[in-house]
N, C-alpha and C. Protein backbone atom coordinates (compact mmCIF):
# COMPACT_ATOMS: atom_id res chain seq x y z
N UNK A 1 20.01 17.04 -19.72
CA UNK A 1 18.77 17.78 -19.62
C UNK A 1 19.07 19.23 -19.28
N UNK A 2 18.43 20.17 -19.99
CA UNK A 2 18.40 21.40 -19.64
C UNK A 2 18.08 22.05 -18.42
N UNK A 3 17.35 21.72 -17.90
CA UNK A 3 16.11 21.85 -17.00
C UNK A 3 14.47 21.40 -16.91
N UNK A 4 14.06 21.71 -15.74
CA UNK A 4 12.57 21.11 -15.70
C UNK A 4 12.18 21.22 -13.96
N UNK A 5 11.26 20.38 -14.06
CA UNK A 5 10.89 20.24 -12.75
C UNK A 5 11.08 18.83 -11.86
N UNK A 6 11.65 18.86 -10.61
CA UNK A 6 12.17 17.47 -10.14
C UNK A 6 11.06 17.81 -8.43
N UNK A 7 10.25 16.44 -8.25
CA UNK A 7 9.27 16.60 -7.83
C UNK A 7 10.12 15.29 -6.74
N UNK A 8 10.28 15.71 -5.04
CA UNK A 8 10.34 14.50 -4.57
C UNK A 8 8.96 14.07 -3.96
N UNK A 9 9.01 12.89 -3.40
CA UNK A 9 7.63 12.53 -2.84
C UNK A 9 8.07 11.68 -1.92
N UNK A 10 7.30 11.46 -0.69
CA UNK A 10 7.35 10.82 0.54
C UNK A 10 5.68 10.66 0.93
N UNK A 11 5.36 9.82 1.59
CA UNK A 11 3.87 9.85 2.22
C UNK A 11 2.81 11.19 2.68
N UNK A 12 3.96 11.89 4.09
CA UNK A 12 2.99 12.82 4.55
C UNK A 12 3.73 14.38 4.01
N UNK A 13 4.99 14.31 3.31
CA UNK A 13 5.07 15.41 3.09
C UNK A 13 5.37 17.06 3.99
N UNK A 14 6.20 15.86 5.25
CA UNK A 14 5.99 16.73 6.22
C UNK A 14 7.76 16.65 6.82
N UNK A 15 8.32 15.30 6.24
CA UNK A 15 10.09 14.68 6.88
C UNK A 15 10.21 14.89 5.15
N UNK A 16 10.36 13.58 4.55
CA UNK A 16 12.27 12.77 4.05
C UNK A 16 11.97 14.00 2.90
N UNK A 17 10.64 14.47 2.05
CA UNK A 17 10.33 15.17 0.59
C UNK A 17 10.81 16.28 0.98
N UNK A 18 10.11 17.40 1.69
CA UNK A 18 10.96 18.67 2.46
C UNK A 18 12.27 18.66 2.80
N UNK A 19 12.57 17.72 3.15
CA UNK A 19 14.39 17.89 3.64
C UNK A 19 14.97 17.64 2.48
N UNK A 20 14.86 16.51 1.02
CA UNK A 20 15.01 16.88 -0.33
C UNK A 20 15.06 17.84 -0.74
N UNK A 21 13.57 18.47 -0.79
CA UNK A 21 13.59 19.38 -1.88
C UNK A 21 14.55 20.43 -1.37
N UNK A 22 14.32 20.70 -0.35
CA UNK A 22 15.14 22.03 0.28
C UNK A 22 16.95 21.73 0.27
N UNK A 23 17.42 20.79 0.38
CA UNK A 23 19.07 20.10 0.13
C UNK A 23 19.06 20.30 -1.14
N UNK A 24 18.37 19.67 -2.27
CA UNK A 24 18.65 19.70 -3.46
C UNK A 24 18.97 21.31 -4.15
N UNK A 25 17.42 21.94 -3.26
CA UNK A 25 17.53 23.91 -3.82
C UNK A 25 18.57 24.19 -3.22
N UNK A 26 19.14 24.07 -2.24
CA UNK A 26 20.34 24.20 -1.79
C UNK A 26 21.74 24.02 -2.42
N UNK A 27 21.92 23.31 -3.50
CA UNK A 27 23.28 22.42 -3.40
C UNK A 27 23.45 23.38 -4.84
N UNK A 28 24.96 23.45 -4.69
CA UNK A 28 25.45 24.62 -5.26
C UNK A 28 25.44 24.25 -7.18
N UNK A 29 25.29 22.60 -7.01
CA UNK A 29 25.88 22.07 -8.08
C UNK A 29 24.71 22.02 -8.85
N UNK A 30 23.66 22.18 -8.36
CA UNK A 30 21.87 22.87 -9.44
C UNK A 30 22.27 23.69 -10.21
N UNK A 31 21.85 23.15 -11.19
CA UNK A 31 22.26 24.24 -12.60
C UNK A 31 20.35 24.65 -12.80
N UNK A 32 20.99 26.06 -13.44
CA UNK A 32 19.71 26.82 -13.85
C UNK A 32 19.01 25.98 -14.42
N UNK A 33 17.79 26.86 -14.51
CA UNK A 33 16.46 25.88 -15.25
C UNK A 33 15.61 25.01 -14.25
N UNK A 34 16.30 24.41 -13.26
CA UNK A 34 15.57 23.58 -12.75
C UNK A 34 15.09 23.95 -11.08
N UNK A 35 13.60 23.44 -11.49
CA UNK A 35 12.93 23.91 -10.42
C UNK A 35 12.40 22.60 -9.43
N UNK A 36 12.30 22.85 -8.27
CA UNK A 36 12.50 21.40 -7.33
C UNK A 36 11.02 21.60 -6.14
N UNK A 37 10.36 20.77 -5.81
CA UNK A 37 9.21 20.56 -5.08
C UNK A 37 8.96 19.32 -4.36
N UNK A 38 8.11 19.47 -3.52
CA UNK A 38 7.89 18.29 -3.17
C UNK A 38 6.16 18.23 -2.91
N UNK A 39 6.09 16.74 -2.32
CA UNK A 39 4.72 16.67 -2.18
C UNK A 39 4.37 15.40 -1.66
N UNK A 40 3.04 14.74 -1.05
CA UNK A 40 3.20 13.26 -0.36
C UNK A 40 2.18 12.33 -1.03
N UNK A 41 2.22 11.44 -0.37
CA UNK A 41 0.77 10.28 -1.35
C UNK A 41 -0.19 10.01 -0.63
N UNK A 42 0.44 10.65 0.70
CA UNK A 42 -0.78 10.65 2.08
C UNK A 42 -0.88 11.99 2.68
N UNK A 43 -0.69 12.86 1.63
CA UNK A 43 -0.25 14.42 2.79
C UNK A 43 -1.56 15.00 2.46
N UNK A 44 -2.26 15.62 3.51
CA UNK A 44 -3.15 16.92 3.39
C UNK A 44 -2.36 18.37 2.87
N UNK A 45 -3.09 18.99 3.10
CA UNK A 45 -2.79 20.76 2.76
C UNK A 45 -1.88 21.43 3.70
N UNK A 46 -1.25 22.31 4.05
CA UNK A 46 -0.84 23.61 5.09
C UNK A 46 0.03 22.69 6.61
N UNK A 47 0.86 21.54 6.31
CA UNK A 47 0.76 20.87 7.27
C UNK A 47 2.57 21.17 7.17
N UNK A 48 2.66 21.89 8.09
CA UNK A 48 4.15 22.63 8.14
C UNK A 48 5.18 21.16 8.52
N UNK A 49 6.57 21.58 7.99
CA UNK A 49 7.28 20.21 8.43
C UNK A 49 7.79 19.70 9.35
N UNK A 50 7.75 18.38 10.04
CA UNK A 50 8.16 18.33 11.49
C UNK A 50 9.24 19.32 12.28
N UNK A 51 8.97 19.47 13.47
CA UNK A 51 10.01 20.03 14.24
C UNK A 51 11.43 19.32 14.01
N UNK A 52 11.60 18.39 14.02
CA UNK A 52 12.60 17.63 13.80
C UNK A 52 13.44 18.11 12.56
N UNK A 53 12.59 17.94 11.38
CA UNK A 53 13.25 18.14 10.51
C UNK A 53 13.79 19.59 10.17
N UNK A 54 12.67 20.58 10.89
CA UNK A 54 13.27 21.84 10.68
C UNK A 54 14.96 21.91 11.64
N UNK A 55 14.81 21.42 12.36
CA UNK A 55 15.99 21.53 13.77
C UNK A 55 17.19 20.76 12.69
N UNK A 56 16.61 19.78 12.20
CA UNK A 56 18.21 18.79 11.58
C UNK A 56 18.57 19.59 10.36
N UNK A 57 17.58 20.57 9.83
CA UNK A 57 18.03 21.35 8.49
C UNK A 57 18.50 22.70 8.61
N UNK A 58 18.19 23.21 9.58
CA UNK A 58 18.79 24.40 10.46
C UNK A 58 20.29 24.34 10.74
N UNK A 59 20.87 23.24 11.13
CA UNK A 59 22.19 22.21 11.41
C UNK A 59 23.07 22.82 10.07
N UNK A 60 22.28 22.35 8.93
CA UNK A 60 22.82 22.57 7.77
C UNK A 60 22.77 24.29 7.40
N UNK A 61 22.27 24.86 7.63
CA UNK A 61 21.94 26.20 7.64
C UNK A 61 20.92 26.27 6.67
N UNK A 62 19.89 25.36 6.25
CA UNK A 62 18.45 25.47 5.92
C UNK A 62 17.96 25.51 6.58
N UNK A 63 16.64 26.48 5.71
CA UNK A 63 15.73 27.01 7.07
C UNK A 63 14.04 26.73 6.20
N UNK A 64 13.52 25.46 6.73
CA UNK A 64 12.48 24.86 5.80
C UNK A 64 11.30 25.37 6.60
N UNK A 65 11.27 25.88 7.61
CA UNK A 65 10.33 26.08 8.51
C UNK A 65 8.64 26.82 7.46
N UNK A 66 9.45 27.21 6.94
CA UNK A 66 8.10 27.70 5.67
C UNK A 66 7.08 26.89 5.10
N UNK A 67 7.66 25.59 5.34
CA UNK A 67 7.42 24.15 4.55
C UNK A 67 5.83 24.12 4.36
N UNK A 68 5.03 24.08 3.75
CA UNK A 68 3.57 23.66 3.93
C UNK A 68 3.15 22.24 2.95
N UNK A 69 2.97 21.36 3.59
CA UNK A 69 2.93 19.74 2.89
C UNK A 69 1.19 20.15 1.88
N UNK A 70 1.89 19.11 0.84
CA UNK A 70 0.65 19.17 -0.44
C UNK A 70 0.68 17.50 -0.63
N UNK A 71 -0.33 17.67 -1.17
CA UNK A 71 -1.08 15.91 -2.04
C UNK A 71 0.03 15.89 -3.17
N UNK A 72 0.29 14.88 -3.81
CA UNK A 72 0.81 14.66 -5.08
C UNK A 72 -0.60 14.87 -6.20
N UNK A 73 -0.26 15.31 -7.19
CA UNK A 73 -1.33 15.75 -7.88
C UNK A 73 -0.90 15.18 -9.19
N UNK A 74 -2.12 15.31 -10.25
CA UNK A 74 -1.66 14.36 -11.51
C UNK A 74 -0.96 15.93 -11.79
N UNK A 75 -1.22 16.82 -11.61
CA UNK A 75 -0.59 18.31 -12.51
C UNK A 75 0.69 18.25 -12.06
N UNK A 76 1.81 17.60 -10.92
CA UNK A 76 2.60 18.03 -10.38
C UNK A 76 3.63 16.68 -11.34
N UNK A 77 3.06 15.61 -12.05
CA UNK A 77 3.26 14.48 -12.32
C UNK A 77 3.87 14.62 -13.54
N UNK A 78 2.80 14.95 -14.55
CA UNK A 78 2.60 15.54 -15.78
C UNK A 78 4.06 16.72 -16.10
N UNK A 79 3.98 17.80 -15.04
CA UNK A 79 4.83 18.74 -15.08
C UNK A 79 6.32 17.62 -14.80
N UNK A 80 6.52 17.13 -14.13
CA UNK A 80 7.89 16.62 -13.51
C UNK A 80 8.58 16.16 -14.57
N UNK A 81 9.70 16.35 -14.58
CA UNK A 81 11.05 15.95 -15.47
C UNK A 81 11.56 14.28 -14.77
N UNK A 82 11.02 14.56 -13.65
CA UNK A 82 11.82 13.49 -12.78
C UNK A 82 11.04 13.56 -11.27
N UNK A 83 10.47 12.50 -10.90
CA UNK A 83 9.77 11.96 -9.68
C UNK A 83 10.76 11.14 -8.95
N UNK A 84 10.69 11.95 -7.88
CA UNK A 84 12.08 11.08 -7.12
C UNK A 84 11.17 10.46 -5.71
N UNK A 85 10.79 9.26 -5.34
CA UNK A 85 10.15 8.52 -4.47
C UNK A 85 11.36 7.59 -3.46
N UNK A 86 10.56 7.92 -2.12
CA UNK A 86 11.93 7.50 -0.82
C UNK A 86 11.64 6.06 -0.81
N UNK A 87 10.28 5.53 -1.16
CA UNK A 87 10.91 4.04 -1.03
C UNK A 87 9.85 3.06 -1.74
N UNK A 88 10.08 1.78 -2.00
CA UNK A 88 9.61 0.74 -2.92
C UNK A 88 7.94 0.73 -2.73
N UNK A 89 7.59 1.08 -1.46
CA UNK A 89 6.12 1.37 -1.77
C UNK A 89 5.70 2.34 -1.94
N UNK A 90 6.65 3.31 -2.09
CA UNK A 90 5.78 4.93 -2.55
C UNK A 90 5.73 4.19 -4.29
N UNK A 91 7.02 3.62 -5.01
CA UNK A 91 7.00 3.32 -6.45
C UNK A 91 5.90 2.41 -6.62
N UNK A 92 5.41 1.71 -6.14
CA UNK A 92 4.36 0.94 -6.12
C UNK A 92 3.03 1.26 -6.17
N UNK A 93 3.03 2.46 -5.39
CA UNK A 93 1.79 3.13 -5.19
C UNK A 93 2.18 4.18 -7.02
N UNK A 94 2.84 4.97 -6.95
CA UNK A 94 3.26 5.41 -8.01
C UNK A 94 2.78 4.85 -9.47
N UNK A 95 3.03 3.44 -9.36
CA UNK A 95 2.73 2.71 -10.36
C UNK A 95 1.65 2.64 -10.92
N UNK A 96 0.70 2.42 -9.60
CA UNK A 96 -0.77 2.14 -9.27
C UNK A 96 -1.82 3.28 -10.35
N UNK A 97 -1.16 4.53 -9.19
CA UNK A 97 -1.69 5.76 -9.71
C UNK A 97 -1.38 6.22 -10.57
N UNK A 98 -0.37 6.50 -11.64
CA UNK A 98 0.64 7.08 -12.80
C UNK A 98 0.95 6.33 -13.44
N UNK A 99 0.85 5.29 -14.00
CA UNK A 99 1.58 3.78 -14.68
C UNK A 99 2.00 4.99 -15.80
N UNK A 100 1.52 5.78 -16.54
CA UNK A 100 2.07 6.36 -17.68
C UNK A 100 3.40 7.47 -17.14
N UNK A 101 3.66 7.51 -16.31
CA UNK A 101 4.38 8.17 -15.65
C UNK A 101 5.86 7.41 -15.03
N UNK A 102 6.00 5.98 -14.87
CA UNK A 102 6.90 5.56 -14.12
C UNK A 102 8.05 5.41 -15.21
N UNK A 103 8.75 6.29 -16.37
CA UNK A 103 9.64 6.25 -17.06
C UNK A 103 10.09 7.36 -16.25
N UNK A 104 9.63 8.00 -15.50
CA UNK A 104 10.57 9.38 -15.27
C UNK A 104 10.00 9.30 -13.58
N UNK A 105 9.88 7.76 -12.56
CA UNK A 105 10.05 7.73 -11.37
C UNK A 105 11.46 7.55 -10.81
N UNK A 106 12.13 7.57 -9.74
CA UNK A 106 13.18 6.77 -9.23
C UNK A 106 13.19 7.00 -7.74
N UNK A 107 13.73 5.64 -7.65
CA UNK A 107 14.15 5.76 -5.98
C UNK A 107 15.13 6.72 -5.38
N UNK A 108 15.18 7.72 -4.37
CA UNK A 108 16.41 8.09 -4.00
C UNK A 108 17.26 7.66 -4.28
N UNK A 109 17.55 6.53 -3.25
CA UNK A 109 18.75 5.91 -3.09
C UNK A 109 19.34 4.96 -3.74
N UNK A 110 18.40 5.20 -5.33
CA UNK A 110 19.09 4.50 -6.69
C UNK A 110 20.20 5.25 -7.06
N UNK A 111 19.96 6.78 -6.77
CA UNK A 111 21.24 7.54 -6.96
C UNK A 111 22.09 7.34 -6.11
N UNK A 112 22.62 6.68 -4.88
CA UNK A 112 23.53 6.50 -3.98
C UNK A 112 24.46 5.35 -4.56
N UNK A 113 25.24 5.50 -5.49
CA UNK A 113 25.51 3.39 -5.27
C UNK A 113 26.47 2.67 -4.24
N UNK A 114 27.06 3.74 -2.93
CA UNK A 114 27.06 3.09 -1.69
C UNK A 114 26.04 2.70 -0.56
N UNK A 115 24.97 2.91 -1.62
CA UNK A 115 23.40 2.54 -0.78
C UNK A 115 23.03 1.27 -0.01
N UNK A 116 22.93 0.78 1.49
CA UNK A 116 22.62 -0.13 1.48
C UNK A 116 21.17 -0.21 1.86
N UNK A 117 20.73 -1.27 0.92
CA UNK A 117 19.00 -1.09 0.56
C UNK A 117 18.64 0.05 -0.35
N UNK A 118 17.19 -0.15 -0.50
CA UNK A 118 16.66 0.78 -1.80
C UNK A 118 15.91 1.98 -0.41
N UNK A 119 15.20 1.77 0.67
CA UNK A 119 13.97 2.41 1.24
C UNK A 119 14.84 3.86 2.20
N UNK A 120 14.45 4.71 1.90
CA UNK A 120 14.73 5.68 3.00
C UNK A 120 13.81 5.72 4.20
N UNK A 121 13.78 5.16 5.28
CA UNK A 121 12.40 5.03 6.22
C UNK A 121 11.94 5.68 6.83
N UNK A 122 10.72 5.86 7.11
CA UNK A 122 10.18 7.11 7.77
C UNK A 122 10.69 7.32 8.70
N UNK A 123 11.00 8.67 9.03
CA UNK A 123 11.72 9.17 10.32
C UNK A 123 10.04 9.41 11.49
N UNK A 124 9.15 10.09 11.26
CA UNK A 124 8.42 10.49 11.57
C UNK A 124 8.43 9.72 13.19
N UNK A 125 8.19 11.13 14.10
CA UNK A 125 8.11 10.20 15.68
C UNK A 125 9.01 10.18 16.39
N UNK A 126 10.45 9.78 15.50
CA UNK A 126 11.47 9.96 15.96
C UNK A 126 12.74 10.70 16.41
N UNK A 127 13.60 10.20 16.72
CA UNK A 127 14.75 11.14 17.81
C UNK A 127 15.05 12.33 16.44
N UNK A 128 16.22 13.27 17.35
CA UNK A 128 16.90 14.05 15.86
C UNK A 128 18.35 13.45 15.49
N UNK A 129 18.19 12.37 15.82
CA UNK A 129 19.16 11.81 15.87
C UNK A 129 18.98 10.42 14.14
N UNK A 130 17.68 10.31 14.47
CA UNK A 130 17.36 9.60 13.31
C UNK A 130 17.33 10.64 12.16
N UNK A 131 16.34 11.77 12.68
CA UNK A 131 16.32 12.37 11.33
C UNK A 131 17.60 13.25 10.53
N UNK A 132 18.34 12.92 11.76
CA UNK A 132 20.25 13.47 11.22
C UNK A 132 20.64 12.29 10.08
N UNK A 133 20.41 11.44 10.46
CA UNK A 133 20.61 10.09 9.81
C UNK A 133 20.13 9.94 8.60
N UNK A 134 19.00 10.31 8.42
CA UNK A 134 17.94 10.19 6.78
C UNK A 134 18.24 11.68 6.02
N UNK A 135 18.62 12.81 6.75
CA UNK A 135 19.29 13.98 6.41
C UNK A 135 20.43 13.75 5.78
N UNK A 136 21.23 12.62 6.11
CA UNK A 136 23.01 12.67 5.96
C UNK A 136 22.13 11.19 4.52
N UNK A 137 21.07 10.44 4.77
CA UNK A 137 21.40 9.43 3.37
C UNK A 137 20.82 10.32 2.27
N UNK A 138 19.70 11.50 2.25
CA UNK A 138 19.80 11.91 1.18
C UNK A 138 20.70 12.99 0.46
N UNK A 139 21.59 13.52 1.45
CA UNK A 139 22.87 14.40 1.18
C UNK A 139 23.43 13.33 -0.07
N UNK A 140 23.58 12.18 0.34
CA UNK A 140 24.68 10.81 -0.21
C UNK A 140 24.16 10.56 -1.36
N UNK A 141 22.95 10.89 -1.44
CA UNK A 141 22.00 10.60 -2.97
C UNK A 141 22.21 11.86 -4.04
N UNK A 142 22.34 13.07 -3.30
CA UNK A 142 22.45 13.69 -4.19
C UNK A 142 23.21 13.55 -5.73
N UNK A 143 24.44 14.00 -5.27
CA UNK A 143 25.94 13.67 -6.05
C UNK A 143 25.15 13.31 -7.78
N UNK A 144 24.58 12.08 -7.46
CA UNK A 144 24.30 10.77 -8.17
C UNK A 144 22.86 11.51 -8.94
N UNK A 145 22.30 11.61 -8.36
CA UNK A 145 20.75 12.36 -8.46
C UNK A 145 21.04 13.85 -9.61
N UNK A 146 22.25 14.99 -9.01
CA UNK A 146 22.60 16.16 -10.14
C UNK A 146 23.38 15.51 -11.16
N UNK A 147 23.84 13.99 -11.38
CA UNK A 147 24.85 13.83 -12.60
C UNK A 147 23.10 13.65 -13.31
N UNK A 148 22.59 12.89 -12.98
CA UNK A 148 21.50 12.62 -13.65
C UNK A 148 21.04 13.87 -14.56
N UNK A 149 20.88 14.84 -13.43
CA UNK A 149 20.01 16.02 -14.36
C UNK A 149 21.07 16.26 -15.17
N UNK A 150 21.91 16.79 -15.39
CA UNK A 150 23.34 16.78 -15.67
C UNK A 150 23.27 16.40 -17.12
N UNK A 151 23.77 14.88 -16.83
CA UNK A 151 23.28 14.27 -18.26
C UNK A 151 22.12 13.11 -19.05
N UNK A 152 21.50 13.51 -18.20
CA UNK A 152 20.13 13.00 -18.46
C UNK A 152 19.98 11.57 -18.91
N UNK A 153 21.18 10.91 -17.65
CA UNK A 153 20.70 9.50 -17.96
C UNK A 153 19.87 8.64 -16.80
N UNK A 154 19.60 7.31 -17.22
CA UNK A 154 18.63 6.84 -16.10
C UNK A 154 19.08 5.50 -15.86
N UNK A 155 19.84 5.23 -15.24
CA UNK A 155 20.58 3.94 -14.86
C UNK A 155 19.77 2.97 -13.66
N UNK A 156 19.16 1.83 -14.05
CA UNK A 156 18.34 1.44 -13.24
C UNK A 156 18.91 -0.09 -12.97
């Protein structure tokens, strides 16, 4: 694939989608063209991203603090090259809402294949110690996630 748009999604749009999108804009191995977002299936508007997660991405020398959480929208759907969802009931819900859309969904941690389990779990609430933890499994997804854009396959 040339490029496009790679849309992650999480519930509130506030932890696991922000610490994505911002790792992924980050990672050196993004080739031009492609533009990266996120958004939730339960998120309101202007809802900046946890303290937590800004503190565990700061670590990394991202600085997400800008973050403002959005709804998933059919326009953000439509546009996406690739919907990347943290776990079996966001795809579910996904399904629900987008059925014409789930050729170009995937789980994170389908791109990991030292993954154990499919779900990245909500950090929300918790220590920074967890959200170091869900920080370091979608680092592990990446790799797997840029061969994809890369060469635009979909191994399920």
């Amino acid at each position: 694939m040339a490029g496009g748009l790679v849309v992650f999604v999480c519930t509130g749009n506030v932890c696991r989608s922000p610490m994505a999108e911002y790792l992924l804009r980050a990672h050196p191995a993004l080739g031009p063209g492609w533009d990266v977002c996120s958004a939730g299936l339960a998120a309101g508007f202007g809802i900046p991203a946890s303290r937590e997660a800004v503190d565990v991405m700061r670590e990394k020398g991202i600085d997400i603090s800008a973050h403002s959480s959005r709804p998933l929208s059919n326009e953000l759907v439509v546009a996406a090259e690739l919907v990347v969802v943290m776990t079996s009931d966001h795809s579910r819900m996904m399904d629900l809402l987008y059925p014409e859309a789930m050729d170009k969904v995937r789980m994170l941690k389908s791109f990991d294949a030292k993954a154990t389990g499919q779900d990245l779990r909500d950090p929300i609430g918790m220590s920074h110690d967890v959200y170091r933890a869900i920080r370091n499994e979608i680092e592990q997804a990446l790799p797997g996630l840029l061969a994809h854009l890369k060469n635009g396959t979909v191994e399920r």
